[in-house]
Protein backbone atom coordinates (compact mmCIF):
# COMPACT_ATOMS: atom_id res chain seq x y z
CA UNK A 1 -23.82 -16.55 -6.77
CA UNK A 2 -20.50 -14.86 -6.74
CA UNK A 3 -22.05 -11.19 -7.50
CA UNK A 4 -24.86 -11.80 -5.20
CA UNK A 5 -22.88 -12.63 -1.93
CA UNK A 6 -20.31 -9.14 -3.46
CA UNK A 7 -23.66 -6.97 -3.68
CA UNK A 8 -24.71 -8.42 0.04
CA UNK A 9 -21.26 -7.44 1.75
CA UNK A 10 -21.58 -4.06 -0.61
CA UNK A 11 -24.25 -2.86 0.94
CA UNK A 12 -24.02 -3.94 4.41
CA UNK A 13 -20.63 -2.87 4.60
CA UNK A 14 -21.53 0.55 3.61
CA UNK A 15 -24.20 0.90 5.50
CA UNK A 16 -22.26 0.35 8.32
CA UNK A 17 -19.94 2.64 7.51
CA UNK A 18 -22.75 5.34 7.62
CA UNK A 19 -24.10 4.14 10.88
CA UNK A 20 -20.81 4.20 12.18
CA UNK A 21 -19.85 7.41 11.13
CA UNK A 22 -22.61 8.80 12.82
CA UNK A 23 -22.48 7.39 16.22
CA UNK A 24 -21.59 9.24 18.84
CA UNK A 25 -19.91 6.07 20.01
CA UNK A 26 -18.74 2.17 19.69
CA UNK A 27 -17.39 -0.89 20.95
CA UNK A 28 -14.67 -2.47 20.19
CA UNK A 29 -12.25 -5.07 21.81
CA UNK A 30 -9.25 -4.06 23.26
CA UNK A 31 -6.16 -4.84 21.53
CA UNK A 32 -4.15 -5.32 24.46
CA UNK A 33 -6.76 -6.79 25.93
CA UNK A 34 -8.86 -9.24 24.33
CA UNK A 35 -10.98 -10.08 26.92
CA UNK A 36 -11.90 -6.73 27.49
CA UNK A 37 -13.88 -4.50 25.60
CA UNK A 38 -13.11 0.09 25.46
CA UNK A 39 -15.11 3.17 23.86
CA UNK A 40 -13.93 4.88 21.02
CA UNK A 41 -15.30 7.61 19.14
CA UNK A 42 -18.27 6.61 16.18
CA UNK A 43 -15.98 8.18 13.53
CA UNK A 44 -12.84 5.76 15.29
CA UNK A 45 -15.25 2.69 14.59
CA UNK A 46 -15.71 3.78 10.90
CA UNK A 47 -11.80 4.07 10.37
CA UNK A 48 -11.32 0.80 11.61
CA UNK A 49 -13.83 -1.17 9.85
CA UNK A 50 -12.75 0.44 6.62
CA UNK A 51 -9.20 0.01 7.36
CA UNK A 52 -9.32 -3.05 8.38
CA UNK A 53 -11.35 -4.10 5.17
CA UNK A 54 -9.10 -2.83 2.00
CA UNK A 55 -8.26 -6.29 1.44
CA UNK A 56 -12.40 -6.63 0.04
CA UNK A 57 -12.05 -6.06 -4.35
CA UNK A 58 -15.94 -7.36 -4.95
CA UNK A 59 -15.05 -7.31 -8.17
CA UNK A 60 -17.50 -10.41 -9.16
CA UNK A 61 -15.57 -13.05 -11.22
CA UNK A 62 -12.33 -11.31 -12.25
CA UNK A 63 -11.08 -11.51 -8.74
CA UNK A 64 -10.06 -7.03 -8.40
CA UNK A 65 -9.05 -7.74 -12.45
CA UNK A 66 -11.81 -6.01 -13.65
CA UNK A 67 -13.25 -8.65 -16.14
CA UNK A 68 -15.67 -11.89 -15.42
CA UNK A 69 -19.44 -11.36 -15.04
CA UNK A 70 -21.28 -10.81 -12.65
CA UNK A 71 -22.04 -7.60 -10.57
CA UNK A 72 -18.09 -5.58 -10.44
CA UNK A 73 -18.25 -3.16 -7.70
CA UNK A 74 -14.79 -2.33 -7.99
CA UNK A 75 -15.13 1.14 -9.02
CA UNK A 76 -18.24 1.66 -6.98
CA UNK A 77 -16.40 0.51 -3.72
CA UNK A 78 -13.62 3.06 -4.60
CA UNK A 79 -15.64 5.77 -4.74
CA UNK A 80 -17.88 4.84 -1.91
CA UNK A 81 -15.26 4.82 -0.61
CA UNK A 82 -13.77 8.32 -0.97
CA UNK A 83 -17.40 9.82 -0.40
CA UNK A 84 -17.33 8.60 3.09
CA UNK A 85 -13.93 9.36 3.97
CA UNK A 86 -14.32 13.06 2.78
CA UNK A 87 -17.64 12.73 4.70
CA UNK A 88 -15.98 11.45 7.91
CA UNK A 89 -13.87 14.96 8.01
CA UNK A 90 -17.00 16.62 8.47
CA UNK A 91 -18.23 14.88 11.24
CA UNK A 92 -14.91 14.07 13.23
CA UNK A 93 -14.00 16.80 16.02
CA UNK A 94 -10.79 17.23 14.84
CA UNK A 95 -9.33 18.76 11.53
CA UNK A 96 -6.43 16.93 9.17
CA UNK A 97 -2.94 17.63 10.11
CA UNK A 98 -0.65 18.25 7.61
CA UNK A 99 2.74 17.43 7.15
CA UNK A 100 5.21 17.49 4.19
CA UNK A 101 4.57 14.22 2.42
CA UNK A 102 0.92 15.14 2.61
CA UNK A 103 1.73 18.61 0.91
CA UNK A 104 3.74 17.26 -1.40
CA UNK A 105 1.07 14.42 -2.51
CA UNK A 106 -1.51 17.51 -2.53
CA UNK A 107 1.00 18.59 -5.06
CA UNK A 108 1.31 15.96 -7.16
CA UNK A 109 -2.62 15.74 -7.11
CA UNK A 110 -2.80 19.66 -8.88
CA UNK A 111 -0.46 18.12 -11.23
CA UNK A 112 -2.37 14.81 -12.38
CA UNK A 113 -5.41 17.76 -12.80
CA UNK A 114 -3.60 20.21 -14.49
CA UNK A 115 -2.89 17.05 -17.06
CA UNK A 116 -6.61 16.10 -17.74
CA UNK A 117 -6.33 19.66 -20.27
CA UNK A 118 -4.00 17.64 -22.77
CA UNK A 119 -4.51 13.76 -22.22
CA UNK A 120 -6.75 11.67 -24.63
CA UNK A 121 -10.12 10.83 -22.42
CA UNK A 122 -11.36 12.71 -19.85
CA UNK A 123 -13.00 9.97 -18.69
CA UNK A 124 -10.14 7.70 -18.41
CA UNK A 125 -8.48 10.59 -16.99
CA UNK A 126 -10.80 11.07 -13.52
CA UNK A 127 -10.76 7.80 -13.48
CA UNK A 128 -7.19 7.07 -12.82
CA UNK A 129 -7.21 10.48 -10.92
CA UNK A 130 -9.50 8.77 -8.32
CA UNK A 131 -6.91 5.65 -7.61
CA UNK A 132 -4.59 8.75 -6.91
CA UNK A 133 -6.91 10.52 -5.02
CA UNK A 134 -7.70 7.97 -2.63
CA UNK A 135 -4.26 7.53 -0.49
CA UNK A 136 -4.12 10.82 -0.40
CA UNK A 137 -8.16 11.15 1.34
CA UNK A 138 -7.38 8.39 3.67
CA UNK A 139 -3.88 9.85 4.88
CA UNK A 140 -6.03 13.32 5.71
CA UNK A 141 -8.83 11.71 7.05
CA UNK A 142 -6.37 9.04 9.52
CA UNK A 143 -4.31 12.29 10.88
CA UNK A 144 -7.90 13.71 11.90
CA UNK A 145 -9.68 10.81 13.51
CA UNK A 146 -6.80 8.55 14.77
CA UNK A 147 -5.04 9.95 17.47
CA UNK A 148 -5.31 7.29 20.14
CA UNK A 149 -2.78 4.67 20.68
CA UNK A 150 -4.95 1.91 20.94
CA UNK A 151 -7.41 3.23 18.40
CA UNK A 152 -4.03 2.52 16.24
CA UNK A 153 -3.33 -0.70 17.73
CA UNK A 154 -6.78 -1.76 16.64
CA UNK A 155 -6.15 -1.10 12.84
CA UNK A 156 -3.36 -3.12 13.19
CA UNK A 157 -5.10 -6.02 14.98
CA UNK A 158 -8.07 -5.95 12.45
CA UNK A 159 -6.43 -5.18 9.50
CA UNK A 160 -4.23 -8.48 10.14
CA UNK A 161 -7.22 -10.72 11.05
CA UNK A 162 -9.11 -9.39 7.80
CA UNK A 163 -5.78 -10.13 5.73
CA UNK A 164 -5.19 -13.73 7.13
CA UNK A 165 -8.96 -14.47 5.90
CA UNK A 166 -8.47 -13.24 2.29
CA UNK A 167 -5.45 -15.73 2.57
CA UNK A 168 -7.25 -18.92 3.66
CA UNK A 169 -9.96 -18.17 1.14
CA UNK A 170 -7.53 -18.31 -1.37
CA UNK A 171 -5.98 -20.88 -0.45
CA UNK A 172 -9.01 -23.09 -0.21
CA UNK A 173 -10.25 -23.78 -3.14
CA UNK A 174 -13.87 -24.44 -2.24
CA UNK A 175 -14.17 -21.17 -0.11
CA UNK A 176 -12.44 -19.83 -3.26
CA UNK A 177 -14.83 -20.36 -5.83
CA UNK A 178 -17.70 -19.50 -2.85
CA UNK A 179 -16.71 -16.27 -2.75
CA UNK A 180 -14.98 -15.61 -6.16
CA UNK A 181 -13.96 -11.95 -6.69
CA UNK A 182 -14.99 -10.98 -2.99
CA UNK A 183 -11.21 -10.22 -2.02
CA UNK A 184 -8.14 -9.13 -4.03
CA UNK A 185 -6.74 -11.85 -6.02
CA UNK A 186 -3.29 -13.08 -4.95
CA UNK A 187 -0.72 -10.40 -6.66
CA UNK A 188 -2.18 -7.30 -4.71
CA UNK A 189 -2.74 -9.37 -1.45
CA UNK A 190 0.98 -10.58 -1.46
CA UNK A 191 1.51 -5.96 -1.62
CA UNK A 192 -0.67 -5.96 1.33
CA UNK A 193 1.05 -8.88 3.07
CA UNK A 194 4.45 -6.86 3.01
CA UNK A 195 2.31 -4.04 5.31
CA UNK A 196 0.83 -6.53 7.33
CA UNK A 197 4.59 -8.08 8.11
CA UNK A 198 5.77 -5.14 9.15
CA UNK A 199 2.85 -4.49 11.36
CA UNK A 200 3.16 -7.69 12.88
CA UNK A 201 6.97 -6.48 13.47
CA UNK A 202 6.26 -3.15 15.03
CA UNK A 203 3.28 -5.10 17.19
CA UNK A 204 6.34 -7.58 18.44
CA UNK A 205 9.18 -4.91 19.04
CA UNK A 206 6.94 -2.46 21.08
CA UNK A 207 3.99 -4.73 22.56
CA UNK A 208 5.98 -7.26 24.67
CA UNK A 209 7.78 -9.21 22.04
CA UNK A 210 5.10 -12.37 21.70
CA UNK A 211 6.51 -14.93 19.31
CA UNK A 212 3.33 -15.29 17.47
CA UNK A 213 3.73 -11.38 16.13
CA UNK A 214 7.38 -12.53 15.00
CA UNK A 215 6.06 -15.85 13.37
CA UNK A 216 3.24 -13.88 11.35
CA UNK A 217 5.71 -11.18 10.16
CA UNK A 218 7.91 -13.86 9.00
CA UNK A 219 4.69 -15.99 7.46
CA UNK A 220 3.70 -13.10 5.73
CA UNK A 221 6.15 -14.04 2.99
CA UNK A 222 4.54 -17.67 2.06
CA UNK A 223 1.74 -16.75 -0.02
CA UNK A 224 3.95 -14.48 -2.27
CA UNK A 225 6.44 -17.38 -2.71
CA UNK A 226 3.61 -19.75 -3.46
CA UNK A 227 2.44 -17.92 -5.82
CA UNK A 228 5.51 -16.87 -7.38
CA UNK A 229 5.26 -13.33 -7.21
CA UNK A 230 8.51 -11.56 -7.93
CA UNK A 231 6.88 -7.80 -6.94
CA UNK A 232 5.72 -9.38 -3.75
CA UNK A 233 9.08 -10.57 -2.68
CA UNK A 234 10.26 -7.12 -3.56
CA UNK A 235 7.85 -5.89 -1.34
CA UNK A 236 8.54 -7.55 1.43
CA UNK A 237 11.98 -7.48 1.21
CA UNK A 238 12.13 -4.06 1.09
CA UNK A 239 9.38 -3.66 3.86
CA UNK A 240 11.28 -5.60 6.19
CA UNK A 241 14.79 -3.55 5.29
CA UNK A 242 13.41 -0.13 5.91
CA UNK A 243 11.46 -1.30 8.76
CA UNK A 244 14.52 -3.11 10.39
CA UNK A 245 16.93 -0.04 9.33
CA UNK A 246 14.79 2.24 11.11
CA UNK A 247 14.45 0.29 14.20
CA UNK A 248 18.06 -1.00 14.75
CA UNK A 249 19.87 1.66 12.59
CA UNK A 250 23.28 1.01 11.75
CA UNK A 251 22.88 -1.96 13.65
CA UNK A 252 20.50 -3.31 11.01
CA UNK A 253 22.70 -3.34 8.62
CA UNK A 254 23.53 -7.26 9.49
CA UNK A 255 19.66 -8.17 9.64
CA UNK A 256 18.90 -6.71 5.86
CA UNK A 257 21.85 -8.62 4.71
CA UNK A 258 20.40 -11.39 5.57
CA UNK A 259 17.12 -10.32 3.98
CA UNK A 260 18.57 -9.47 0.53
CA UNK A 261 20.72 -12.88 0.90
CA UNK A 262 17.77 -15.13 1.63
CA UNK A 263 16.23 -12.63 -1.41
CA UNK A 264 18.77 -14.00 -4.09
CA UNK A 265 18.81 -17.29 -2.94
CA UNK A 266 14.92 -17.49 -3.29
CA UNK A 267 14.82 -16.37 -6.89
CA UNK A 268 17.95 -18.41 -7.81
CA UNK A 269 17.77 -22.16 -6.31
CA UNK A 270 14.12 -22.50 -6.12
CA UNK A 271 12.80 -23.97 -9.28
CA UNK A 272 9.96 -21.90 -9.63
CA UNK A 273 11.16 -18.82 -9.25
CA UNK A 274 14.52 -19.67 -11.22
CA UNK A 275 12.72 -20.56 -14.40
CA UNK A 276 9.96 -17.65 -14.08
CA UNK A 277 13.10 -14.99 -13.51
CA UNK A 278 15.41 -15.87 -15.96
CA UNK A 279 14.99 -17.26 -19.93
CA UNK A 280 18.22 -19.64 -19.65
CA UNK A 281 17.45 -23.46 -19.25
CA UNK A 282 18.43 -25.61 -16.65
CA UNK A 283 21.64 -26.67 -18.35
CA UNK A 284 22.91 -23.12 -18.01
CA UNK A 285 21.56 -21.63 -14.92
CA UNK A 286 22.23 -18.82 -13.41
CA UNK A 287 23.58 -18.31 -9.91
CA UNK A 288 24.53 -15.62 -7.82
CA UNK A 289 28.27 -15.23 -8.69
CA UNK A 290 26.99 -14.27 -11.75
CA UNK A 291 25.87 -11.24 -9.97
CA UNK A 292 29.59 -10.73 -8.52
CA UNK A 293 30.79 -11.43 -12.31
CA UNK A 294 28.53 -9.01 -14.15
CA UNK A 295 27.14 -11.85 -16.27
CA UNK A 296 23.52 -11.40 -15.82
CA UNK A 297 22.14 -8.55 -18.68
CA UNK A 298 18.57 -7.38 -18.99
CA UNK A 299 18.20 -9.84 -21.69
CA UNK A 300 18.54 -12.85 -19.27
CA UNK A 301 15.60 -11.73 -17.14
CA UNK A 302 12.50 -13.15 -18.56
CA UNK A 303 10.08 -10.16 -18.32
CA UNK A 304 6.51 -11.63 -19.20
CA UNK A 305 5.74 -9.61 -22.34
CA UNK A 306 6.48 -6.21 -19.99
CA UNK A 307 8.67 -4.86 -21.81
CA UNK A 308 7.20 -4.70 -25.49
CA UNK A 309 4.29 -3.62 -23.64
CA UNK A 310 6.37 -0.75 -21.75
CA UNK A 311 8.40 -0.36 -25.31
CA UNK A 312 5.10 0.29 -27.18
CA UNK A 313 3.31 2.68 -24.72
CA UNK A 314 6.72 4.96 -24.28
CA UNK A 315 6.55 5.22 -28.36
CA UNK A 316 3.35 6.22 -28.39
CA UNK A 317 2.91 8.59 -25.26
CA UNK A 318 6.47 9.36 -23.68
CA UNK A 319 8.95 10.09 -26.74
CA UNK A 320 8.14 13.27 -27.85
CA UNK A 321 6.10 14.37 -24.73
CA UNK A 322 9.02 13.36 -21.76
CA UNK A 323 8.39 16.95 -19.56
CA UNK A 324 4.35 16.38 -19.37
CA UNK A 325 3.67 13.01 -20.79
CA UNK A 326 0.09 12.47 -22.66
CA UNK A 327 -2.25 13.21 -20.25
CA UNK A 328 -3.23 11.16 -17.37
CA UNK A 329 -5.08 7.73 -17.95
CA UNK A 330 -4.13 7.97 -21.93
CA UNK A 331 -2.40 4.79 -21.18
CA UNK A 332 -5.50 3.03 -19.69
CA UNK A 333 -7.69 4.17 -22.60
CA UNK A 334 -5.09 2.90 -24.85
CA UNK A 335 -4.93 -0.36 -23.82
CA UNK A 336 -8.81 -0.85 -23.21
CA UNK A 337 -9.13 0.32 -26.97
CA UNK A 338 -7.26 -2.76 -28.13
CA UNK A 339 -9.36 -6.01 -26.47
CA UNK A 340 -6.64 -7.87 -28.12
CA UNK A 341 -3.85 -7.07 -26.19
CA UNK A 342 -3.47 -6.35 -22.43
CA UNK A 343 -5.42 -3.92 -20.11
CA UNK A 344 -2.56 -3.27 -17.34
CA UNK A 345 0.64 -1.74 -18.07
CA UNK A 346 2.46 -4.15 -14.88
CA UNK A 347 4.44 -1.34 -14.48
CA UNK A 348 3.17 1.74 -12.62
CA UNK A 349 6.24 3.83 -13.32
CA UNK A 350 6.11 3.58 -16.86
CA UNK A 351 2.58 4.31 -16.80
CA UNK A 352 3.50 7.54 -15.04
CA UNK A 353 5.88 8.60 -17.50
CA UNK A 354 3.60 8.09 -20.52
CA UNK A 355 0.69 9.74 -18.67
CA UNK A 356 2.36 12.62 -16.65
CA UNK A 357 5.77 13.13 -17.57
CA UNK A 358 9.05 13.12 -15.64
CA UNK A 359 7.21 15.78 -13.84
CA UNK A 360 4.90 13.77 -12.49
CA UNK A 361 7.22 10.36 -12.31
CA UNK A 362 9.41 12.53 -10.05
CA UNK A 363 6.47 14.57 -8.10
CA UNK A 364 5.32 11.00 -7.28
CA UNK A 365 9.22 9.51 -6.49
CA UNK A 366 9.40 12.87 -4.01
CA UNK A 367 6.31 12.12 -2.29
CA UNK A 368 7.70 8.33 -1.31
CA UNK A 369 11.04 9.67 -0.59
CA UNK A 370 9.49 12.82 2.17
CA UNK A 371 6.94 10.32 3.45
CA UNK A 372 10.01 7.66 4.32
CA UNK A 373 12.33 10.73 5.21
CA UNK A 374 10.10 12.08 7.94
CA UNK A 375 9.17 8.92 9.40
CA UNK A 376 12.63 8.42 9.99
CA UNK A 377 13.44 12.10 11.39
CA UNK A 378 10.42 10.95 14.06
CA UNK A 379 12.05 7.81 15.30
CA UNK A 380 15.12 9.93 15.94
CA UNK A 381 12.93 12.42 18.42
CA UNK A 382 13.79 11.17 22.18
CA UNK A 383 10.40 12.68 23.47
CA UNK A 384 8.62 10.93 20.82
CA UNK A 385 6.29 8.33 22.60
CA UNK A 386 7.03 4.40 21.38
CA UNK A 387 3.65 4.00 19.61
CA UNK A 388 4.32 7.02 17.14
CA UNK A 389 7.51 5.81 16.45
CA UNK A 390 6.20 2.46 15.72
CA UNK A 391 3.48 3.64 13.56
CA UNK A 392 6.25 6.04 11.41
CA UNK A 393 8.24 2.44 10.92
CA UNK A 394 5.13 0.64 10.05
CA UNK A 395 4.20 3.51 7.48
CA UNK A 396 7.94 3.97 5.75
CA UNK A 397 8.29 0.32 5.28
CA UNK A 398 4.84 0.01 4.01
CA UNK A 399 5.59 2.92 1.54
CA UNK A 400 8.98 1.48 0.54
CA UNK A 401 7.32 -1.89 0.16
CA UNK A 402 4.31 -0.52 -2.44
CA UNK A 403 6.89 1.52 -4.42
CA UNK A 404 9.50 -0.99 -5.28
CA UNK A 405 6.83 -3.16 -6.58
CA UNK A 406 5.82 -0.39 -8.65
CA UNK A 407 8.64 -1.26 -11.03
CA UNK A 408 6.68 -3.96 -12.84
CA UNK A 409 3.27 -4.62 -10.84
CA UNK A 410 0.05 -2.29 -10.80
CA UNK A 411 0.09 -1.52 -7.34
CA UNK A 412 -1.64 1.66 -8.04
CA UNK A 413 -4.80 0.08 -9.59
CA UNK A 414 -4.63 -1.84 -6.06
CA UNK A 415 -4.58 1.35 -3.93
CA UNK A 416 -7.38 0.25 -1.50
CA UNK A 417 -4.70 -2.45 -0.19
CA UNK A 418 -1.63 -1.45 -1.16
CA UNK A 419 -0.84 2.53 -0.98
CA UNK A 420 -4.24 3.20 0.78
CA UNK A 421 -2.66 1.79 3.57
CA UNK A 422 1.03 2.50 3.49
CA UNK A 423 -0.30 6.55 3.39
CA UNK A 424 -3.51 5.74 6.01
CA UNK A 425 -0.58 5.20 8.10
CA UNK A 426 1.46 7.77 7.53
CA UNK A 427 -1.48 9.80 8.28
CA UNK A 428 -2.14 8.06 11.95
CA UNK A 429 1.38 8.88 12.69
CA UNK A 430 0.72 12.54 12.18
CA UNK A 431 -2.58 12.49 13.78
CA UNK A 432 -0.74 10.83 17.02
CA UNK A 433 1.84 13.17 16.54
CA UNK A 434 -0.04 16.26 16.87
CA UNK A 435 -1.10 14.64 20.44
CA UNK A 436 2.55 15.44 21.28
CA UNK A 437 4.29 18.29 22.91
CA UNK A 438 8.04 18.70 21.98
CA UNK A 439 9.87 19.81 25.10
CA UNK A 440 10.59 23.85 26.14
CA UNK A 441 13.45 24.78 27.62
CA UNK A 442 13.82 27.56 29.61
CA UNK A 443 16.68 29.88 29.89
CA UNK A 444 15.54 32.33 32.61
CA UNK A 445 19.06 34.02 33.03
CA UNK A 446 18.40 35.39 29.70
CA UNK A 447 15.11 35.78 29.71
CA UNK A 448 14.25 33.62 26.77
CA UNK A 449 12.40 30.51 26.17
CA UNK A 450 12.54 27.96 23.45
């Protein structure tokens, strides 16, 4: 029943996105305005509705793991998904805008390519290439059809609604097991919970400060500490921080003190997370002036069987190969060639190193880092309208949120709801951007003008 209901939304979902795509125009609600309704653009409707869905795996049974029976569309949807996107940027009016973290990921891209000539299956190789591949086709297809604020406002409105349904189906265990495997299962929607906070955030600092967007940003957080979900919180807290630094500045400074305290006192005097974070009983718990005393050591922190997995891949495909690792997706194949052991490596930035070297490790860290960097130089610009800067927030803390999880959680095998949306974003702000005209000031006594 599961696969059927999968195949249904499948198809009707990308048929839509075709019919869309090819309208010359749509309806949509207003998102300032919900009792009216505006025009956008066909190829604005498409964005949206495929925005706003990412949090859909239909992965039948294994829930966006990749295992169970059934019919898994997971790798289908993903490149479905990519077809239409590049397929959008030949319909839309306008071309991609570029900026530097989009060069730089283009970058990165030549390298994971240039790789496939020296890793282990070529196979395994495109296929990790397209998880890459697709935050970098949905940042250059945003900055070409989104360039209207409320177009904007209207991912952020759906994308929220679509999010808060993936949570009550998981939380309800008869919808649940109704639609099994239909949305991401809890890890990767706790990654895209950390955007959605910060959307709800920006949608409370710059669109009249209603309490509800404050509650939601702050609810956003429940699911991961239900679940227990260590790379969530990480997420979110450092979501929240960057957001919060960018908006207040050094003013923040206060507010993500208090997010890093509330942090620490989550993982060390609630049970759950206590015991899952550290291997010392109850009779010799940790606290946080062991922090202050240098008494915690990596041995204390109860890793899940990570590390012997990270140990064992590095052996095999880092040491010996650090500059250029083994070839991208040699990892993957590795670990799908052994149906005994694991078939994630919960750590994306070992994976990197094994696959593409501390070339690629550090191509990828530089792409984060400009991405963040120029959102913040944007915020800073005084003719900068309030919506861009609101969107460059939304899109550092979203990308600050995805790659600090990326320490032990395989947030890039959940790129349609975790990095395809922190770089979507990233790629709105430059499309709105590009809508704006920096200021010229004339010096006529000189004759020149700048």
């Amino acid at each position: 029943m599961n696969g059927i209901i999968n195949l249904i939304v499948f198809l009707v979902l990308n048929a839509y996105f075709f019919i869309y795509m090819f309208r010359y125009s749509a309806r949509i609600k207003d998102p300032l305005n919900s009792s009216r309704y505006m025009l956008i653009e066909g190829t604005e409707m498409f964005f949206v509705l495929l925005f706003a869905t990412g949090t859909l795996a239909l992965s039948s049974a294994g829930g966006g793991h990749g295992t169970g029976g059934g019919f898994n569309l997971q790798a289908i949807r993903l490149l479905m998904l990519e077809v239409a996107l590049i397929m959008s940027l030949f319909v839309c009016v306008e071309r991609p805008k570029w900026g530097i973290g989009t060069v730089m990921y283009l970058v990165y891209m030549l390298w994971l390519v240039l790789s496939l000539t020296w890793c282990s299956s070529i196979e395994f190789g495109i296929r990790y290439i397209l998880k890459y591949l697709y935050p970098f086709i949905i940042m250059l297809t945003a900055s070409a059809i989104v360039r209207d604020e409320k177009v904007f406002l209207a991912l952020c409105v759906w994308a929220r609604r679509v999010a808060a349904v993936a949570i009550i189906a998981m939380a309800i265990p008869f919808i649940g097991q109704l639609v099994g495997g239909l949305f991401w299962y809890v890890t990767a929607l706790n990654l895209n919970l950390a955007t959605i906070s910060v959307v709800s955030f920006g949608l409370y600092y710059y669109y009249g400060k209603d309490k509800k967007d404050l509650i939601i940003g702050i609810l956003c957080v429940l699911p991961t500490l239900w679940a227990v979900h260590r790379s969530g919180l990480l997420a979110f807290g450092g979501a929240v921080s960057v957001f919060m630094f960018m908006k207040h500045k050094w003013i923040s400074l206060p507010y993500i003190a208090v997010v890093t305290a509330i942090g620490l006192a989550i993982v060390f005097y609630i049970p759950a997370f206590h015991k899952k974070m550290f291997w010392k009983d109850t009779d010799n718990e940790l606290t946080v002036s062991d922090i202050r005393e240098g008494n915690i050591t990596q041995d204390d922190i109860r890793n899940n069987g990570r590390e012997a997995t990270w140990n064992m891949l590095e052996r095999q495909f880092y040491v010996g190969h650090e500059m250029r690792g083994s070839g991208i997706g040699s990892c993957q194949k590795f670990l799908y060639d052994n149906p005994a052991g694991v078939k994630q490596t919960h750590g994306d930035f070992v994976q990197m190193r094994c696959d593409t070297g501390l070339i690629g490790f550090w191509l990828y860290i530089i792409v984060g880092a400009v991405v963040v960097v120029h959102c913040f130089f944007v915020t800073t610009l005084s003719y900068v309208p309030d919506h861009v800067k609101c969107c460059a927030m939304i899109a550092a803390g979203s990308t600050a949120g995805c790659y600090l999880a990326m320490y032990s959680e395989n947030v890039v095998t959940y790129t349609m709801c975790s990095t395809g949306y922190s770089f979507a974003l990233y790629g709105v702000m430059l499309g709105m951007l590009s809508k704006v005209k920096s200021p010229s000031y004339q010096y006529k006594e000189r004759g020149l003008n700048f």
